[in-house]
PDB file of N, CA and C in Angstrom:
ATOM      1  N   UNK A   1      -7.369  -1.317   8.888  1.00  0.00           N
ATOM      2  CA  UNK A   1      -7.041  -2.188   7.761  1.00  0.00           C
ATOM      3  C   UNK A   1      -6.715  -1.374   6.497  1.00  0.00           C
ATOM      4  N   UNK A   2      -6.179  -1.984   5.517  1.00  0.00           N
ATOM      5  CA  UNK A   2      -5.257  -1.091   4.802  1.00  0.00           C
ATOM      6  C   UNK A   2      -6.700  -0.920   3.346  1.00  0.00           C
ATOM      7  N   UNK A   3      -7.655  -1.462   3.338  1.00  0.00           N
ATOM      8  CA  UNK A   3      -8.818  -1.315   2.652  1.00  0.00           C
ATOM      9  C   UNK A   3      -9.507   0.513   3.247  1.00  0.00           C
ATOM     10  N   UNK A   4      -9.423   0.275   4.439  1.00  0.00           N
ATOM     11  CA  UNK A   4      -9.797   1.712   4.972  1.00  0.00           C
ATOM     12  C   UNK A   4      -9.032   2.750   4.714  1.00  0.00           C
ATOM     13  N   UNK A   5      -8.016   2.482   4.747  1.00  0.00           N
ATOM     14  CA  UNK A   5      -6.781   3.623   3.833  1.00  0.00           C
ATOM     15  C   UNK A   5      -6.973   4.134   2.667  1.00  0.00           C
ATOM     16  N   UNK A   6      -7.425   3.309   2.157  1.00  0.00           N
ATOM     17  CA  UNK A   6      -7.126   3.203   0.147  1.00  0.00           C
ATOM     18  C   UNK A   6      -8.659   3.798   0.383  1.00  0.00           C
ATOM     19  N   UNK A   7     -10.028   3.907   0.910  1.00  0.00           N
ATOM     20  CA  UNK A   7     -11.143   4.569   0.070  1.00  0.00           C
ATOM     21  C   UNK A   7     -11.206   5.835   1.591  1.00  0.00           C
ATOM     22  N   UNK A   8     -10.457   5.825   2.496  1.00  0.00           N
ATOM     23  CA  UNK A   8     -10.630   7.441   3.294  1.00  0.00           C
ATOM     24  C   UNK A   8      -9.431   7.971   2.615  1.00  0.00           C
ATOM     25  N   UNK A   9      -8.510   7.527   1.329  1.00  0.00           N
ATOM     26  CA  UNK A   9      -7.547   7.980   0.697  1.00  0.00           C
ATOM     27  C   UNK A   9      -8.839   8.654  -0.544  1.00  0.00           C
ATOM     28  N   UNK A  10      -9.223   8.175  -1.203  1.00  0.00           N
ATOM     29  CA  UNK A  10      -9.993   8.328  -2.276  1.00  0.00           C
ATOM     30  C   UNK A  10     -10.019   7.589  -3.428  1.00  0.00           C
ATOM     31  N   UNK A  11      -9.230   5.920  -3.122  1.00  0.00           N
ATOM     32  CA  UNK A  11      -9.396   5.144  -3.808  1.00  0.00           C
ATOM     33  C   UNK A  11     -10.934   4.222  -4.006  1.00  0.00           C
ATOM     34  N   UNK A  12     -10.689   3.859  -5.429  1.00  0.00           N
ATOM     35  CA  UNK A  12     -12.404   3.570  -5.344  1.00  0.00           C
ATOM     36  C   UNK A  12     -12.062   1.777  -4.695  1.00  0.00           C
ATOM     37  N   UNK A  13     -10.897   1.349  -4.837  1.00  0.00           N
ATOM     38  CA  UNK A  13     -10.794  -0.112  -4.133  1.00  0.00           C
ATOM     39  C   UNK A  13      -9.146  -0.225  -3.648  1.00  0.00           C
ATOM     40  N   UNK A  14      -8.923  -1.548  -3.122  1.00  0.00           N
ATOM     41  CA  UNK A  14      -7.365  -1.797  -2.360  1.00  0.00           C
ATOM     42  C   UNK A  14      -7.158  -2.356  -3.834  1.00  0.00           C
ATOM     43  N   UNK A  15      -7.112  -2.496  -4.541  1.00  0.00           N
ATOM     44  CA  UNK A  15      -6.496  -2.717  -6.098  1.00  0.00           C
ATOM     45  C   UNK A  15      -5.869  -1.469  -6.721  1.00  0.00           C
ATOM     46  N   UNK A  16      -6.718  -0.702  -6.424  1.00  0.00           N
ATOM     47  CA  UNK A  16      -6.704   0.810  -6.709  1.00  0.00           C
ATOM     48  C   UNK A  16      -5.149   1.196  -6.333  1.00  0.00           C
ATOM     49  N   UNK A  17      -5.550   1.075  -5.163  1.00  0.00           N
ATOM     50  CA  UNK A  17      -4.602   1.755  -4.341  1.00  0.00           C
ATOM     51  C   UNK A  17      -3.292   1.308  -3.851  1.00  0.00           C
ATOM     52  N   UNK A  18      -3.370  -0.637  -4.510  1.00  0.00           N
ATOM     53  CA  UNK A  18      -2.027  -0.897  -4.669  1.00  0.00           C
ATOM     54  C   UNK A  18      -1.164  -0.851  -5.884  1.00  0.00           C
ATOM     55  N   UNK A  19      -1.791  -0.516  -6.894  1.00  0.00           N
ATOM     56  CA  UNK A  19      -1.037  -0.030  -8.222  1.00  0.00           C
ATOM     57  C   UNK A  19      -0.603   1.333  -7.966  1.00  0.00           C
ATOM     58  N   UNK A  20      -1.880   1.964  -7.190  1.00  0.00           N
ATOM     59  CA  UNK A  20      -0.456   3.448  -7.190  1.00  0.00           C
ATOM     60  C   UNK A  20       0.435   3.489  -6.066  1.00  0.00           C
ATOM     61  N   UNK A  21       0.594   2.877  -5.115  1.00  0.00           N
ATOM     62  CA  UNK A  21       1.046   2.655  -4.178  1.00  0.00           C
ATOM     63  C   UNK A  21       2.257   1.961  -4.813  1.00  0.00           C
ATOM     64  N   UNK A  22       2.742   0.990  -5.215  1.00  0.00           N
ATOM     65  CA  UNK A  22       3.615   0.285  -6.654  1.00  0.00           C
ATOM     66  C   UNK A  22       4.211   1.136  -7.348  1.00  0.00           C
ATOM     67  N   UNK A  23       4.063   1.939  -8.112  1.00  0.00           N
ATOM     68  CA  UNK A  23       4.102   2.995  -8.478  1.00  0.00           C
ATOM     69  C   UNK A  23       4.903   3.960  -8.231  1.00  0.00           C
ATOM     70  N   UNK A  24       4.685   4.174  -6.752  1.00  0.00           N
ATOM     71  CA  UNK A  24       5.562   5.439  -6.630  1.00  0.00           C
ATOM     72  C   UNK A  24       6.783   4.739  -5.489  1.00  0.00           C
ATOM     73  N   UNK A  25       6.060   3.382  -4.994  1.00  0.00           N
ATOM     74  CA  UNK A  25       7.109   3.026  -4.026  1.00  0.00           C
ATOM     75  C   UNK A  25       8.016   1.737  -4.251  1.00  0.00           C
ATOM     76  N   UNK A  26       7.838   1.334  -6.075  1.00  0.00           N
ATOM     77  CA  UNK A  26       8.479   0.053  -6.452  1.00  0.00           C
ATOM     78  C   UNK A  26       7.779  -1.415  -5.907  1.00  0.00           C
ATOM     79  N   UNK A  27       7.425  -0.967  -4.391  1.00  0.00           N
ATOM     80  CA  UNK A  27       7.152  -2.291  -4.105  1.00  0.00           C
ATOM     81  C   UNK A  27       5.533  -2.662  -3.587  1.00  0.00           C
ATOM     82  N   UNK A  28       5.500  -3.700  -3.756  1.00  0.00           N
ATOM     83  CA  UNK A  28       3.607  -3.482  -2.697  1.00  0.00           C
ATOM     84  C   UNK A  28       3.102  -2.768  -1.559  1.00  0.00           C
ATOM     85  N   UNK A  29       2.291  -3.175  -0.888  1.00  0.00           N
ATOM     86  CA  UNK A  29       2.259  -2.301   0.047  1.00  0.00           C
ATOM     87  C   UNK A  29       2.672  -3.739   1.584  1.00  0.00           C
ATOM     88  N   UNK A  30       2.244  -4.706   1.051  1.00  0.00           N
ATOM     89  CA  UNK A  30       3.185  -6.027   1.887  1.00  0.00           C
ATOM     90  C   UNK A  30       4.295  -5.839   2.094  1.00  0.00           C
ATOM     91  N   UNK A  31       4.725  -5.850   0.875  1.00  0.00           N
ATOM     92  CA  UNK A  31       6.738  -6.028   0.562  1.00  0.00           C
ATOM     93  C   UNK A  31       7.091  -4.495   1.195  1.00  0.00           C
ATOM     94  N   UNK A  32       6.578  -3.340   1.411  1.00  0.00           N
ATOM     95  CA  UNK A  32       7.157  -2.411   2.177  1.00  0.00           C
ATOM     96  C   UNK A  32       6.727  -2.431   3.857  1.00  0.00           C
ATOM     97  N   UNK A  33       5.720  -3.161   4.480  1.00  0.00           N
ATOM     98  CA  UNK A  33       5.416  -3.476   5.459  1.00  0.00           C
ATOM     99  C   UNK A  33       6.551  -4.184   6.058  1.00  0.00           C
ATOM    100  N   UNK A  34       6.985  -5.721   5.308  1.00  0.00           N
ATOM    101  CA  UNK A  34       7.766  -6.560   5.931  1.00  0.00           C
ATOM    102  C   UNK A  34       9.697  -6.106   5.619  1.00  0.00           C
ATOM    103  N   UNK A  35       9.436  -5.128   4.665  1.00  0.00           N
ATOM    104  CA  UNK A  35      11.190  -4.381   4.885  1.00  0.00           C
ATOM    105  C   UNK A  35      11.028  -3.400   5.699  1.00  0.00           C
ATOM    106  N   UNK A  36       9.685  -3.191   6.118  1.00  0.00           N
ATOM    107  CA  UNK A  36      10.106  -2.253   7.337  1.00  0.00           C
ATOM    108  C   UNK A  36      10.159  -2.730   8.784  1.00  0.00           C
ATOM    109  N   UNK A  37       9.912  -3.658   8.844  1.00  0.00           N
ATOM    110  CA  UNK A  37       9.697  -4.922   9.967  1.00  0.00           C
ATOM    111  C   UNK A  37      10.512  -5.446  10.262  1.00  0.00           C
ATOM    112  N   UNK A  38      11.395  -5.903   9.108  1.00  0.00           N
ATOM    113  CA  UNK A  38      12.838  -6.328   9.098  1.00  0.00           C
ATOM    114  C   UNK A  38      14.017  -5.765   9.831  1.00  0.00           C
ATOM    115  N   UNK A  39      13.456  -3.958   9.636  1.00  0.00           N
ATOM    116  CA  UNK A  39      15.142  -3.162   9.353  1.00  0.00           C
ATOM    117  C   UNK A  39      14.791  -2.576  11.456  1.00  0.00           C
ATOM    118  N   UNK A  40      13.140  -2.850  12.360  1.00  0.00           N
ATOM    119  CA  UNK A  40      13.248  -2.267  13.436  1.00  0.00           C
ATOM    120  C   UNK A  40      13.700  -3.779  14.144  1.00  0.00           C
TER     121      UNK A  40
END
């Protein structure tokens, strides 16, 4: 689950870790899940 990502990442929460995740990738971490879902 993407909660386990964000604190074995070194985020202290999935809030955390979807602002920087946003950040560097424009989009959420949803909205890059389902354009990548889209394009296989």
């Amino acid at each position: 689950p993407l909660i386990q990502i964000a604190l074995d990442s070194g985020f202290n929460s999935k809030a955390t870790f979807n602002r920087a995740f946003k950040l560097y990738s424009s989009q959420t971490p949803s909205e890059y899940r389902k354009s990548k879902r889209l394009k296989s």
